[in-house]
N, C-alpha and C. Protein backbone atom coordinates (compact mmCIF):
# COMPACT_ATOMS: atom_id res chain seq x y z
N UNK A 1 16.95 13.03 147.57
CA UNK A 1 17.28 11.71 147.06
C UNK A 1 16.33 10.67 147.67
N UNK A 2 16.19 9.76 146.49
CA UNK A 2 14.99 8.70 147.39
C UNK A 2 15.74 7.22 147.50
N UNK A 3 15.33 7.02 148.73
CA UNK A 3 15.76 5.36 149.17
C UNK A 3 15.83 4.64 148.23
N UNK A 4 16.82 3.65 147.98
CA UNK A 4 16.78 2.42 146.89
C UNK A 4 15.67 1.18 147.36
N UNK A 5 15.00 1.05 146.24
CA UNK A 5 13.74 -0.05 146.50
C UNK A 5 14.48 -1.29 146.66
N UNK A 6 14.12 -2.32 147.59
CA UNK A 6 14.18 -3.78 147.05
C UNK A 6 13.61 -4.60 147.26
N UNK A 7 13.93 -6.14 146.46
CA UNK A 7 13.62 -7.30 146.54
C UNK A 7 13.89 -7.84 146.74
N UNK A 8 13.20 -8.95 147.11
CA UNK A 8 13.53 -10.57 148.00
C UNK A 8 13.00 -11.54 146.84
N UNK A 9 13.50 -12.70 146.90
CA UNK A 9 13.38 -13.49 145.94
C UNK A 9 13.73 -14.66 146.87
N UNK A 10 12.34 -15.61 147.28
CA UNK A 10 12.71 -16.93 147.76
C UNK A 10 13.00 -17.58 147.06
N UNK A 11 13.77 -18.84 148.01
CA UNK A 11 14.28 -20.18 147.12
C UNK A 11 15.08 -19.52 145.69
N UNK A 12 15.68 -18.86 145.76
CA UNK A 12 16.46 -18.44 144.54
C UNK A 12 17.40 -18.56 144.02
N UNK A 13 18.54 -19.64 144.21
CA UNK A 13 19.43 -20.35 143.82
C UNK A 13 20.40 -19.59 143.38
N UNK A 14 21.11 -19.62 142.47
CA UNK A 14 21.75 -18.31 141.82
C UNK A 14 21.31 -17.69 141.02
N UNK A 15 20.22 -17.56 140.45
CA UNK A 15 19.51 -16.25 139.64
C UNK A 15 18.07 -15.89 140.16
N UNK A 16 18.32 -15.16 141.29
CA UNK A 16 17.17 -14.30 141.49
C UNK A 16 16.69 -13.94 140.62
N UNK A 17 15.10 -13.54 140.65
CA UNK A 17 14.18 -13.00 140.27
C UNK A 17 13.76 -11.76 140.84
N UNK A 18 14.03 -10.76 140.00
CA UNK A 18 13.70 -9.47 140.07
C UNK A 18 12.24 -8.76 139.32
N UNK A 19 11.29 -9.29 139.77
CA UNK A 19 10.53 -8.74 138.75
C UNK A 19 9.93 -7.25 138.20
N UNK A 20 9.77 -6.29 139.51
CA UNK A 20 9.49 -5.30 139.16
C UNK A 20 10.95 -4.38 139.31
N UNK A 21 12.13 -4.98 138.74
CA UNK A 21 13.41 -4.09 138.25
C UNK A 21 13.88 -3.16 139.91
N UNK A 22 13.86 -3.59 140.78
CA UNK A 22 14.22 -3.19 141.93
C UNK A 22 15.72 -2.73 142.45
N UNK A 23 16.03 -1.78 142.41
CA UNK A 23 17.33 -1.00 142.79
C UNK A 23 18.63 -2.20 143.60
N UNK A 24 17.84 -2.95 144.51
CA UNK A 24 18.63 -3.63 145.20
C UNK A 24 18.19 -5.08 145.09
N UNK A 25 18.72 -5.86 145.19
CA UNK A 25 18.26 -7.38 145.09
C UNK A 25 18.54 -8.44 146.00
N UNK A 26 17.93 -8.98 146.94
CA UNK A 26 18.11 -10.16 147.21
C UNK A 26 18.27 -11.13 147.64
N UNK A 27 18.48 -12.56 147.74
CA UNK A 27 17.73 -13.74 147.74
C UNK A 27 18.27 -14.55 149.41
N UNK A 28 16.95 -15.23 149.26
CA UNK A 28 17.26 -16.50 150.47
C UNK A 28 16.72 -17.95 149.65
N UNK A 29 17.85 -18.90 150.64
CA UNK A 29 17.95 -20.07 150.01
C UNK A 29 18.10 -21.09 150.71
N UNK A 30 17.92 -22.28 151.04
CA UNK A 30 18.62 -23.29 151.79
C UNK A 30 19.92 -23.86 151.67
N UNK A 31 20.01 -23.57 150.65
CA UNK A 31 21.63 -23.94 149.97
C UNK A 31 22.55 -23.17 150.28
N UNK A 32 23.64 -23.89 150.31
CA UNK A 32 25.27 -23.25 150.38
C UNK A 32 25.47 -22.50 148.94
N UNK A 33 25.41 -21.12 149.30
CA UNK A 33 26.27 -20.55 147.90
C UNK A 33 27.36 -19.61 148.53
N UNK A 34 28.54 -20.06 147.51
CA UNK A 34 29.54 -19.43 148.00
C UNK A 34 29.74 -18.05 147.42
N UNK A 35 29.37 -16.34 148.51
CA UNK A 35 29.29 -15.55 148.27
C UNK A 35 30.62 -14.76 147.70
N UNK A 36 31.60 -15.15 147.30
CA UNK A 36 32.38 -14.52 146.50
C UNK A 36 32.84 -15.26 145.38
N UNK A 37 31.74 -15.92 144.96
CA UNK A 37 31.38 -15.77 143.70
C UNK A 37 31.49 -15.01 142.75
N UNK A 38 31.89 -14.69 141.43
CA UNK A 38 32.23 -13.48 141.04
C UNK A 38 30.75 -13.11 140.47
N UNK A 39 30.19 -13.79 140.01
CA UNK A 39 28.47 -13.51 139.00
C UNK A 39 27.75 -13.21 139.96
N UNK A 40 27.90 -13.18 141.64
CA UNK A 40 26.91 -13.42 142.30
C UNK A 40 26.50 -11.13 142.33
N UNK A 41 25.71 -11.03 141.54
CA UNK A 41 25.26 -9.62 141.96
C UNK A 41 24.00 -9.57 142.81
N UNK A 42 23.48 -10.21 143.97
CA UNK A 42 22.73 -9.84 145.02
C UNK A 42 23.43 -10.12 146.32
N UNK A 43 22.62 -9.41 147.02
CA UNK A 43 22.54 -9.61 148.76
C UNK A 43 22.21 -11.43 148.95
N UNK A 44 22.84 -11.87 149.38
CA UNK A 44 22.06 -14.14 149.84
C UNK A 44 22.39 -14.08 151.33
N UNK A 45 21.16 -14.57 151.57
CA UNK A 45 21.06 -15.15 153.07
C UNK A 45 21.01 -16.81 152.81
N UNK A 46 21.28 -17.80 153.78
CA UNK A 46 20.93 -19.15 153.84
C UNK A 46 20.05 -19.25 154.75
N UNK A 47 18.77 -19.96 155.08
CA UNK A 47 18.02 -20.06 155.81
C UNK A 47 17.09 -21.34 155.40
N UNK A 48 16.40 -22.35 156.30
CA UNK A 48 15.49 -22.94 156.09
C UNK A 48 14.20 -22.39 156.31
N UNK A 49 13.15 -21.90 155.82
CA UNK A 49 12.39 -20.80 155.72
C UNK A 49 11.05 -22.11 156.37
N UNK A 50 11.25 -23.42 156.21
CA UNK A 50 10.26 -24.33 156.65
C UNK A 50 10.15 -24.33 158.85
N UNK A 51 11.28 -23.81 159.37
CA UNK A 51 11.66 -23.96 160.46
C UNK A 51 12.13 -22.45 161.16
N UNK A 52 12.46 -21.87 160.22
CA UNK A 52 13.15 -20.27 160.27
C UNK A 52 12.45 -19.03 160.19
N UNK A 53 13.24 -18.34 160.49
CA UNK A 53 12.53 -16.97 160.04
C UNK A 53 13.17 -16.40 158.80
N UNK A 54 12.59 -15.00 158.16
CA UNK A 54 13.23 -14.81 157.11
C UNK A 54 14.01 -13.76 157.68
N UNK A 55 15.51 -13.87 157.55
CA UNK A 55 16.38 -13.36 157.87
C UNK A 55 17.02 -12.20 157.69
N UNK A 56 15.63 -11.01 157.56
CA UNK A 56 15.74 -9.40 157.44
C UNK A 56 14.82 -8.83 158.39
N UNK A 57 15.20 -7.71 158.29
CA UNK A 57 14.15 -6.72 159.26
C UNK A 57 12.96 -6.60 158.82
N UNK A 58 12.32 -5.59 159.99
CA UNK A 58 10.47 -5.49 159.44
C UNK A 58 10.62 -4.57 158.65
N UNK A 59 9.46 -4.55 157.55
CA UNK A 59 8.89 -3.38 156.91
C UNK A 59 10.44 -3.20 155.77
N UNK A 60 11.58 -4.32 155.10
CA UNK A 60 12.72 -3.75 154.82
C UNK A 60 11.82 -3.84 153.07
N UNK A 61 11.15 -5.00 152.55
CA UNK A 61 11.38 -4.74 151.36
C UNK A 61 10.21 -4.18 150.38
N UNK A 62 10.25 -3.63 149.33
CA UNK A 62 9.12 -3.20 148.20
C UNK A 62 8.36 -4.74 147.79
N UNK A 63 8.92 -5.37 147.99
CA UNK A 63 8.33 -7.02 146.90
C UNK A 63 9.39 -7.89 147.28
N UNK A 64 8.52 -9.35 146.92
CA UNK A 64 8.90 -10.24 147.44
C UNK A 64 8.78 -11.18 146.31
N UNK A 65 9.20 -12.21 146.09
CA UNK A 65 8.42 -13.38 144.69
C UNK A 65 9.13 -14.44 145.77
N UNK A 66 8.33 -15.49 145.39
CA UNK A 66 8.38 -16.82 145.27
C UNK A 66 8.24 -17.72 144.11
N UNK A 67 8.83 -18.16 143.66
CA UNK A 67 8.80 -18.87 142.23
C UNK A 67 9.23 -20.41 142.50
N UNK A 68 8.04 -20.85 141.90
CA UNK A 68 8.25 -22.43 142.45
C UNK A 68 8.71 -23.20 143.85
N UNK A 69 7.69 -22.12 144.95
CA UNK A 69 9.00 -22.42 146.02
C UNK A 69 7.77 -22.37 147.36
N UNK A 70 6.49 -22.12 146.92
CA UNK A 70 5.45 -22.59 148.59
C UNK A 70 4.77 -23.80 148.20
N UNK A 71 5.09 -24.68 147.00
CA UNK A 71 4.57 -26.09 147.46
C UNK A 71 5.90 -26.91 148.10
N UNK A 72 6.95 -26.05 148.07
CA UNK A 72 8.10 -27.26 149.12
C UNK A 72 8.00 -26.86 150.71
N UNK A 73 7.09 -26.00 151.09
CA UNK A 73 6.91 -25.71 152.65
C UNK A 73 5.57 -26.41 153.15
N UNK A 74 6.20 -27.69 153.91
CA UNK A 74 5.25 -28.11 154.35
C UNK A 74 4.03 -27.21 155.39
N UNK A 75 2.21 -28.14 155.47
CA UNK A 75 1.35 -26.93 155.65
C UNK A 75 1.07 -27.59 157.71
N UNK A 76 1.63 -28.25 157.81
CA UNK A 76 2.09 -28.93 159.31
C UNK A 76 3.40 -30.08 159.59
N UNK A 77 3.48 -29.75 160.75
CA UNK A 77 4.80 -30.96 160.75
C UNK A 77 4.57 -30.59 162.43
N UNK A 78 5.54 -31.59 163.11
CA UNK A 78 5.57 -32.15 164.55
C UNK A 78 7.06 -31.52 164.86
N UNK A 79 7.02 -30.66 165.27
CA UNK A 79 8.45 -30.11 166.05
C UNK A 79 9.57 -31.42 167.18
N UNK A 80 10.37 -31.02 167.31
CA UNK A 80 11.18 -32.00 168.25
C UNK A 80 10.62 -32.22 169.38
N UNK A 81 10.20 -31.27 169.97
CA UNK A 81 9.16 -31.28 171.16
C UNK A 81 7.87 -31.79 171.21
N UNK A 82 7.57 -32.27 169.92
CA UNK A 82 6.05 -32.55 169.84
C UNK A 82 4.99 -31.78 169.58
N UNK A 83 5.54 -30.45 169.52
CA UNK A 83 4.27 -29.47 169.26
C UNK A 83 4.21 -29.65 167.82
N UNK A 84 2.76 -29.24 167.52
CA UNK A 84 2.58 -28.93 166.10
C UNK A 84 2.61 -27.85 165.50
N UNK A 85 3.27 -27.39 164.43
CA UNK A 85 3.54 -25.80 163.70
C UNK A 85 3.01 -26.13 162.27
N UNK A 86 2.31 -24.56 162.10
CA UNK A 86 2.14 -24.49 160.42
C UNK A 86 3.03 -23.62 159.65
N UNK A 87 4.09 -24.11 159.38
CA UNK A 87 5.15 -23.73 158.47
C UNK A 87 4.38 -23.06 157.23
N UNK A 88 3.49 -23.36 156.45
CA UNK A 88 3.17 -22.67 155.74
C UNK A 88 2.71 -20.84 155.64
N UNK A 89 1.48 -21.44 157.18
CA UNK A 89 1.16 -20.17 157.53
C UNK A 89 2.45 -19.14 158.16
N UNK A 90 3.05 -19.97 158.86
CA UNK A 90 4.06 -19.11 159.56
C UNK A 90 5.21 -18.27 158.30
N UNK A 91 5.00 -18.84 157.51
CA UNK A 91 5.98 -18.05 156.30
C UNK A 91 5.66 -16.87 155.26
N UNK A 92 3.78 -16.97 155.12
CA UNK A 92 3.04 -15.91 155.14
C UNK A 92 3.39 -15.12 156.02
N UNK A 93 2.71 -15.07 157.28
CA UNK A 93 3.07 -14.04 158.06
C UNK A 93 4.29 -13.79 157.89
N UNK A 94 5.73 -14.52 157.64
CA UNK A 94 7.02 -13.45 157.60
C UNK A 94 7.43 -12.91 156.47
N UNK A 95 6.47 -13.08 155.46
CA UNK A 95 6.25 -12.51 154.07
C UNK A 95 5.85 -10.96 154.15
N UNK A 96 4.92 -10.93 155.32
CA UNK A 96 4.12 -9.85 155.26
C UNK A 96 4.95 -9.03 156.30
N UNK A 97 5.91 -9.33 157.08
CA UNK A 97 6.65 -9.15 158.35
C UNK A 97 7.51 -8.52 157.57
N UNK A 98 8.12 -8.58 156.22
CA UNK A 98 9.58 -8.27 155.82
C UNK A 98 9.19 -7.40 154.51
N UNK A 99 7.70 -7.20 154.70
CA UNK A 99 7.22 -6.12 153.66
C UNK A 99 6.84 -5.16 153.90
N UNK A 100 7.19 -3.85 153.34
CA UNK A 100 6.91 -2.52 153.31
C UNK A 100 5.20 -2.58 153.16
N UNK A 101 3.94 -1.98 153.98
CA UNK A 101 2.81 -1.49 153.61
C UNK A 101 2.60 -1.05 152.05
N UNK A 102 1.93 -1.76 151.41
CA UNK A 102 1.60 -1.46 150.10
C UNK A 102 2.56 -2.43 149.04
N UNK A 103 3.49 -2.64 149.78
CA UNK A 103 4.29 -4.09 148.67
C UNK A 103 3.94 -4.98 148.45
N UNK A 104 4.69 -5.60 147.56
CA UNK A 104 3.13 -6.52 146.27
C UNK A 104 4.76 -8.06 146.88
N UNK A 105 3.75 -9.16 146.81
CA UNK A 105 4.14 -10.68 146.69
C UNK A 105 3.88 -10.83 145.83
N UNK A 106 4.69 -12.00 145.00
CA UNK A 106 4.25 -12.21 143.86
C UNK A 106 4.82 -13.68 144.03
N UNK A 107 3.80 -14.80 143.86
CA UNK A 107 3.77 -15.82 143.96
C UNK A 107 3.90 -16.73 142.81
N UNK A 108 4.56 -17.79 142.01
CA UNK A 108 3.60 -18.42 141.39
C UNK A 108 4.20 -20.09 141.52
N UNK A 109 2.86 -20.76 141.53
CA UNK A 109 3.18 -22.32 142.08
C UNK A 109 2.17 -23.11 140.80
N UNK A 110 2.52 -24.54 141.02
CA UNK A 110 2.13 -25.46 140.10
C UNK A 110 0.59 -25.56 141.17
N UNK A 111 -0.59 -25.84 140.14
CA UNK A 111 -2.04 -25.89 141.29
C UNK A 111 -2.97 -27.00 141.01
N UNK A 112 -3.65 -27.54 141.63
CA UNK A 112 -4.45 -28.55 141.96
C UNK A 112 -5.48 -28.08 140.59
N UNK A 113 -5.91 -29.12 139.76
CA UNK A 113 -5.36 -30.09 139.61
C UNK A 113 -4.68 -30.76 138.67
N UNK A 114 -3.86 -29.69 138.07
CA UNK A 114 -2.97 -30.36 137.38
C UNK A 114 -1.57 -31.15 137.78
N UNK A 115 -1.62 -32.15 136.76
CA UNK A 115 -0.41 -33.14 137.21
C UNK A 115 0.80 -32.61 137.68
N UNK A 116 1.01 -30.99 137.55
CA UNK A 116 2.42 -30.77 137.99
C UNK A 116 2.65 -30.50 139.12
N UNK A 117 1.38 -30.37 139.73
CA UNK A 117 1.82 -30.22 141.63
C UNK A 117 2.00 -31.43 142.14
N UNK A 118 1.95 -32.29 141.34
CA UNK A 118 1.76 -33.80 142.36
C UNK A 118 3.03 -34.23 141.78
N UNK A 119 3.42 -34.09 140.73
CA UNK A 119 4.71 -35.18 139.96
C UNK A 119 6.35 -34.80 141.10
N UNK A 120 6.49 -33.61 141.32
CA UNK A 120 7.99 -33.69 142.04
C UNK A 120 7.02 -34.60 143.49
N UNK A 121 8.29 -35.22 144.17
CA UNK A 121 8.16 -35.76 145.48
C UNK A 121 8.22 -34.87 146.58
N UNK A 122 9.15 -33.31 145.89
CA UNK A 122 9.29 -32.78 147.39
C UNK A 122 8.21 -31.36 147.31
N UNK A 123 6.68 -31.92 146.80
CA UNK A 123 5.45 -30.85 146.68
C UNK A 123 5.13 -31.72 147.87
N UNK A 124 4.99 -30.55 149.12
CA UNK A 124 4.34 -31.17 150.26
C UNK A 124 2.91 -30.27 150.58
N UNK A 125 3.21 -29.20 149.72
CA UNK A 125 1.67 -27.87 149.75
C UNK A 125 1.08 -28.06 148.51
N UNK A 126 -0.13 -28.49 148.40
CA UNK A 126 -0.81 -28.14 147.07
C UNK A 126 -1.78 -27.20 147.19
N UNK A 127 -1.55 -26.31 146.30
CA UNK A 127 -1.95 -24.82 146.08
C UNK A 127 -3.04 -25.13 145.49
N UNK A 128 -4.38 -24.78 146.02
CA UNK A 128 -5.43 -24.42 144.77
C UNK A 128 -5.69 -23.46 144.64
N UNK A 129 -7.12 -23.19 143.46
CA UNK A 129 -7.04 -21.94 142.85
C UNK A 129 -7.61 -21.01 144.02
N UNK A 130 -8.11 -21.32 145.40
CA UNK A 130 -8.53 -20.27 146.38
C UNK A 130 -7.80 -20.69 147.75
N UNK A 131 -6.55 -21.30 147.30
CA UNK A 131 -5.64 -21.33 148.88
C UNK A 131 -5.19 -19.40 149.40
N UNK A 132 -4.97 -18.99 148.81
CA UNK A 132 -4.77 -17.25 148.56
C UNK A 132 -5.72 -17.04 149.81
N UNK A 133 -6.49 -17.22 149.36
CA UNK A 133 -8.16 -16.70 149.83
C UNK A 133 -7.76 -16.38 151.49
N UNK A 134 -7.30 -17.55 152.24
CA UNK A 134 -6.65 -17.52 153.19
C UNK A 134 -6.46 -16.68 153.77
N UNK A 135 -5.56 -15.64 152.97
CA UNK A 135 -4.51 -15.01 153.58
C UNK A 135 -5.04 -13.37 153.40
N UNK A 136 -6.21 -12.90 153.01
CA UNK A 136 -7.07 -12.03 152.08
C UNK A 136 -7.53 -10.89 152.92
N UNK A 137 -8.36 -10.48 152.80
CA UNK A 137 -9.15 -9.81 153.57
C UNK A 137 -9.04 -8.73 154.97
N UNK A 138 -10.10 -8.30 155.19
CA UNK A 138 -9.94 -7.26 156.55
C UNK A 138 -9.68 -8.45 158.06
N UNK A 139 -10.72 -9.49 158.09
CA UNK A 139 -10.21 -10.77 158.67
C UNK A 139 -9.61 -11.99 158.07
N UNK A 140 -8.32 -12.52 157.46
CA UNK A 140 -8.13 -12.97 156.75
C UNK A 140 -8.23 -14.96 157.86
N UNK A 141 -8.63 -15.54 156.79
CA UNK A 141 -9.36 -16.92 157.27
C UNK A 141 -8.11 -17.82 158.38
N UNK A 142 -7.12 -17.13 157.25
CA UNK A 142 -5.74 -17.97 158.65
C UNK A 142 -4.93 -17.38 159.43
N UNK A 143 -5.81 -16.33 159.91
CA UNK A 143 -5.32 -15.99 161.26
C UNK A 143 -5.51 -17.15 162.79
N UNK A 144 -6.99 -18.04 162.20
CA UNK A 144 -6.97 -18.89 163.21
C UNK A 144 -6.12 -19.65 163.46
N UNK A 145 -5.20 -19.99 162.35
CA UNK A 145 -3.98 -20.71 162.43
C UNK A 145 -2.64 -20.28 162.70
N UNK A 146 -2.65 -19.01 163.00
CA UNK A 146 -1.70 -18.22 163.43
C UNK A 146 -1.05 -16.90 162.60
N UNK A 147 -1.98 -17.02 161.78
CA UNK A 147 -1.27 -15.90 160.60
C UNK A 147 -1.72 -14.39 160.88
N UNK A 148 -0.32 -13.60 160.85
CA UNK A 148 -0.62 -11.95 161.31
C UNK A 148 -0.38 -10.75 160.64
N UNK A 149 -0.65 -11.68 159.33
CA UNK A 149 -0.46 -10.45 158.15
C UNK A 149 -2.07 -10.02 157.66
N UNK A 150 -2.13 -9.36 156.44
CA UNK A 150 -2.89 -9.10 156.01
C UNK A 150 -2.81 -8.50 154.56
N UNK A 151 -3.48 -9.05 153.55
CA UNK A 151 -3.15 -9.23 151.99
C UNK A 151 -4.35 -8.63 151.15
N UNK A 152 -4.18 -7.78 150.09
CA UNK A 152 -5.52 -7.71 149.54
C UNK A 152 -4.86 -8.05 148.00
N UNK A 153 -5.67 -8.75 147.61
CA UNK A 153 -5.34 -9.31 145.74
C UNK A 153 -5.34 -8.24 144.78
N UNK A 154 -4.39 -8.06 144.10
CA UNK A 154 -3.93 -7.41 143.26
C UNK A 154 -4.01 -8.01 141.90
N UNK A 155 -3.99 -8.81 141.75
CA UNK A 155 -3.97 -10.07 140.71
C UNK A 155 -3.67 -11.59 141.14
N UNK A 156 -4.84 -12.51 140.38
CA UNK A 156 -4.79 -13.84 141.11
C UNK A 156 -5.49 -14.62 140.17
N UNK A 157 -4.49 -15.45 138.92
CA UNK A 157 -4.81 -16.11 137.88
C UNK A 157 -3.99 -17.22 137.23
N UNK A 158 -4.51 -18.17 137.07
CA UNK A 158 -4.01 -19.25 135.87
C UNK A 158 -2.98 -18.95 134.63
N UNK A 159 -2.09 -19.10 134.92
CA UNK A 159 -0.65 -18.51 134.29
C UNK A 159 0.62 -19.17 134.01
N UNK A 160 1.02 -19.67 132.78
CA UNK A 160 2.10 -20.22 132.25
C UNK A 160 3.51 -19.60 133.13
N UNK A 161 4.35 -20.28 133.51
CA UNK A 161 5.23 -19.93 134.51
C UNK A 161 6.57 -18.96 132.99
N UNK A 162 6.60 -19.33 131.94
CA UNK A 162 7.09 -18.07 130.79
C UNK A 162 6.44 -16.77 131.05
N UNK A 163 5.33 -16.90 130.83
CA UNK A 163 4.75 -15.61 131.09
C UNK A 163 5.19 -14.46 132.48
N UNK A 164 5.05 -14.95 133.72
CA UNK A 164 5.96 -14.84 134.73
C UNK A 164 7.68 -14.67 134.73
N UNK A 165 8.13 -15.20 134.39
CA UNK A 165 9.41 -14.79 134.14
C UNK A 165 10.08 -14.02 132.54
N UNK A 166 8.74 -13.68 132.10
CA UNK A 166 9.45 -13.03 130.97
C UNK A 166 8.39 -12.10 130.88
N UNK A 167 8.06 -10.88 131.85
CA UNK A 167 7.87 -9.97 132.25
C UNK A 167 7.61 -8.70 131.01
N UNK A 168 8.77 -8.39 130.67
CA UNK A 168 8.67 -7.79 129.12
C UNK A 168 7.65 -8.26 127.79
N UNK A 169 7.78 -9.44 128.02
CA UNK A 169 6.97 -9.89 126.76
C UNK A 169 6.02 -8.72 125.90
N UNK A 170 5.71 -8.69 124.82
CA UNK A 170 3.86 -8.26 124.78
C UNK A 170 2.46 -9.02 125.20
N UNK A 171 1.96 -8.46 125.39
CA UNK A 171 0.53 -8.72 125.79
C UNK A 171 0.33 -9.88 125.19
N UNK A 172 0.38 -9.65 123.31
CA UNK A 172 0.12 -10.91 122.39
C UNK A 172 1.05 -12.19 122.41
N UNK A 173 2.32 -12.12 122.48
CA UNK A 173 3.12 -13.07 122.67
C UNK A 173 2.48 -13.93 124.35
N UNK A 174 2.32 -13.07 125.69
CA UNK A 174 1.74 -13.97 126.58
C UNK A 174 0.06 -14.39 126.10
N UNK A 175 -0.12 -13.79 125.46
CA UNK A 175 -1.94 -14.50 125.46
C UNK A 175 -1.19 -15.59 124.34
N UNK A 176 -0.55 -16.06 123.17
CA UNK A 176 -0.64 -17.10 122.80
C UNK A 176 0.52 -18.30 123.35
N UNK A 177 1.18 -18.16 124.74
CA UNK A 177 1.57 -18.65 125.37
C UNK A 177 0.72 -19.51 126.02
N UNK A 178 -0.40 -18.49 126.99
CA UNK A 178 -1.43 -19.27 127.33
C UNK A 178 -2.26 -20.06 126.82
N UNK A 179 -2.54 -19.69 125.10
CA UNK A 179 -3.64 -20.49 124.54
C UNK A 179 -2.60 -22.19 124.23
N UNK A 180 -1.19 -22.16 123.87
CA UNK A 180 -0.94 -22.88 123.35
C UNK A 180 -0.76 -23.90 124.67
N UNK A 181 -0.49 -23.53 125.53
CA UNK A 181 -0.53 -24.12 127.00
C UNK A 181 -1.85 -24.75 127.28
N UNK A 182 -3.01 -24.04 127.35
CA UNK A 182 -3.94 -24.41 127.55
C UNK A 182 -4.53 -25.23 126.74
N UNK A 183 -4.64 -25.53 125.48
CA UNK A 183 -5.02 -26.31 124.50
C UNK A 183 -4.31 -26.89 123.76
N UNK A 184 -2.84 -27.11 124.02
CA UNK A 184 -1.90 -28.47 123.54
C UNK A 184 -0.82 -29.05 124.06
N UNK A 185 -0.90 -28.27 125.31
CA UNK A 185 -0.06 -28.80 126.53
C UNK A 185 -0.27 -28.97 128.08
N UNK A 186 -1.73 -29.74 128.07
CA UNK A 186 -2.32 -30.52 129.12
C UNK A 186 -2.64 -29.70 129.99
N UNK A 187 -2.93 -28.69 129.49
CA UNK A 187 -3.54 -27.39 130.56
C UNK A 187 -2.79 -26.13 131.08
N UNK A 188 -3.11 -24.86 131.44
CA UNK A 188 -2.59 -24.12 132.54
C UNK A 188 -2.03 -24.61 133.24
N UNK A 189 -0.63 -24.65 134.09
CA UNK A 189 -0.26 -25.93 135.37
C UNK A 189 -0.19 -24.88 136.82
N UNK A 190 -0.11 -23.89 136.39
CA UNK A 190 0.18 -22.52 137.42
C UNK A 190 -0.33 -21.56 137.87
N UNK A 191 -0.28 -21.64 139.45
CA UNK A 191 -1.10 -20.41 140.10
C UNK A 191 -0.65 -18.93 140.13
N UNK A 192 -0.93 -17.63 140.07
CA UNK A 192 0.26 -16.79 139.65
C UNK A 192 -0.33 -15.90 140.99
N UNK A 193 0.06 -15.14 141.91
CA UNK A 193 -0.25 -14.49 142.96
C UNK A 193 -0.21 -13.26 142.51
N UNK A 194 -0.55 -12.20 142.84
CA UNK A 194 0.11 -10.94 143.20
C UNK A 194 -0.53 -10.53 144.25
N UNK A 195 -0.01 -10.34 145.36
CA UNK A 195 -0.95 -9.53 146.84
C UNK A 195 0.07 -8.66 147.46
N UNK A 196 -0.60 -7.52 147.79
CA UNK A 196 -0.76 -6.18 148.31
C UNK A 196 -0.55 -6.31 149.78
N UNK A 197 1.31 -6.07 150.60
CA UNK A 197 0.17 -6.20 152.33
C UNK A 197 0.10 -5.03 152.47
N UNK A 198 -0.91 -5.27 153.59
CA UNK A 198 -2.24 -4.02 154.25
C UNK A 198 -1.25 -3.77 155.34
């Protein structure tokens, strides 16, 4: 018999995101949800993930997503003490901390420079199209900043946030998603991740 796979789904409110159909499911949030709930079918942790850790073991899950949810982690802030922390980086690394070797992240955020990373108030990270880059490689660039994972790109493209959550689609239905996005609705607005940790 083989182990049940699962997923984590940040910032996930009450409907996690499951994307690659994962045996077990589930989510962390900042919010109060009340777990006997009757609809609620995942595992929920509460956690502030800007200040926190993510609140599972090492090496527990197959995949991870974030959906609309690393431009609200600020990329510095001033602790009570005065020290300075990079919340951003530090949430990478526990991305990569709470992933199985060979499990895929799957990211996707609003990106520089379209108007939709800037319009909410509480976008404190703006993602561009080579913030990733970062986190990449055999030496990945933000380790100087404290980061102790290690990511190799799997996929890393300009992507209608439908397309992303509707997984099933066909091929043709997402390519004229994108075209109609891209040429009559003020652009692509979204970065779409997929990375591999090493």
């Amino acid at each position: 018999m083989t182990d049940s796979t699962r997923h984590l789904d940040l910032g996930c409110g009450l409907n996690p995101f499951n994307p690659y159909s994962r045996d077990c499911l589930y989510g962390c949030d900042i919010r109060d949800i009340d777990e006997s709930f009757d609809g609620l079918s995942f595992e929920y942790k509460k956690a502030n993930l800007v200040t926190s850790k993510i609140p599972f073991p090492d090496s527990f899950f197959d995949s991870v997503s974030a959906m609309d949810f690393l431009e609200h982690i600020p990329r510095q802030m001033m602790l009570p003490e005065g020290q300075m922390c990079n919340p951003f980086v530090n949430l990478m690394s526990e991305i990569h901390r709470v992933m199985k070797p060979g499990g895929i992240f799957l990211a996707m955020t609003p990106c520089y420079p379209h108007p939709s990373a800037f319009v909410d108030p509480t976008h404190v990270n703006i993602i561009t199209e080579d913030t990733h880059s970062y986190f990449v490689g055999e030496e990945p660039i933000a380790s100087m900043y404290g980061f102790t994972g290690r990511f190799a790109v799997k996929r890393v493209a300009w992507e209608t946030p439908n397309n992303v959550r509707n997984t099933i689609d066909s091929e043709f239905r997402k390519s004229l998603r994108r075209f109609q996005q891209k040429w009559f609705r003020n652009g692509l607005s979204h970065q779409y991740w997929e990375l591999v940790a090493q």
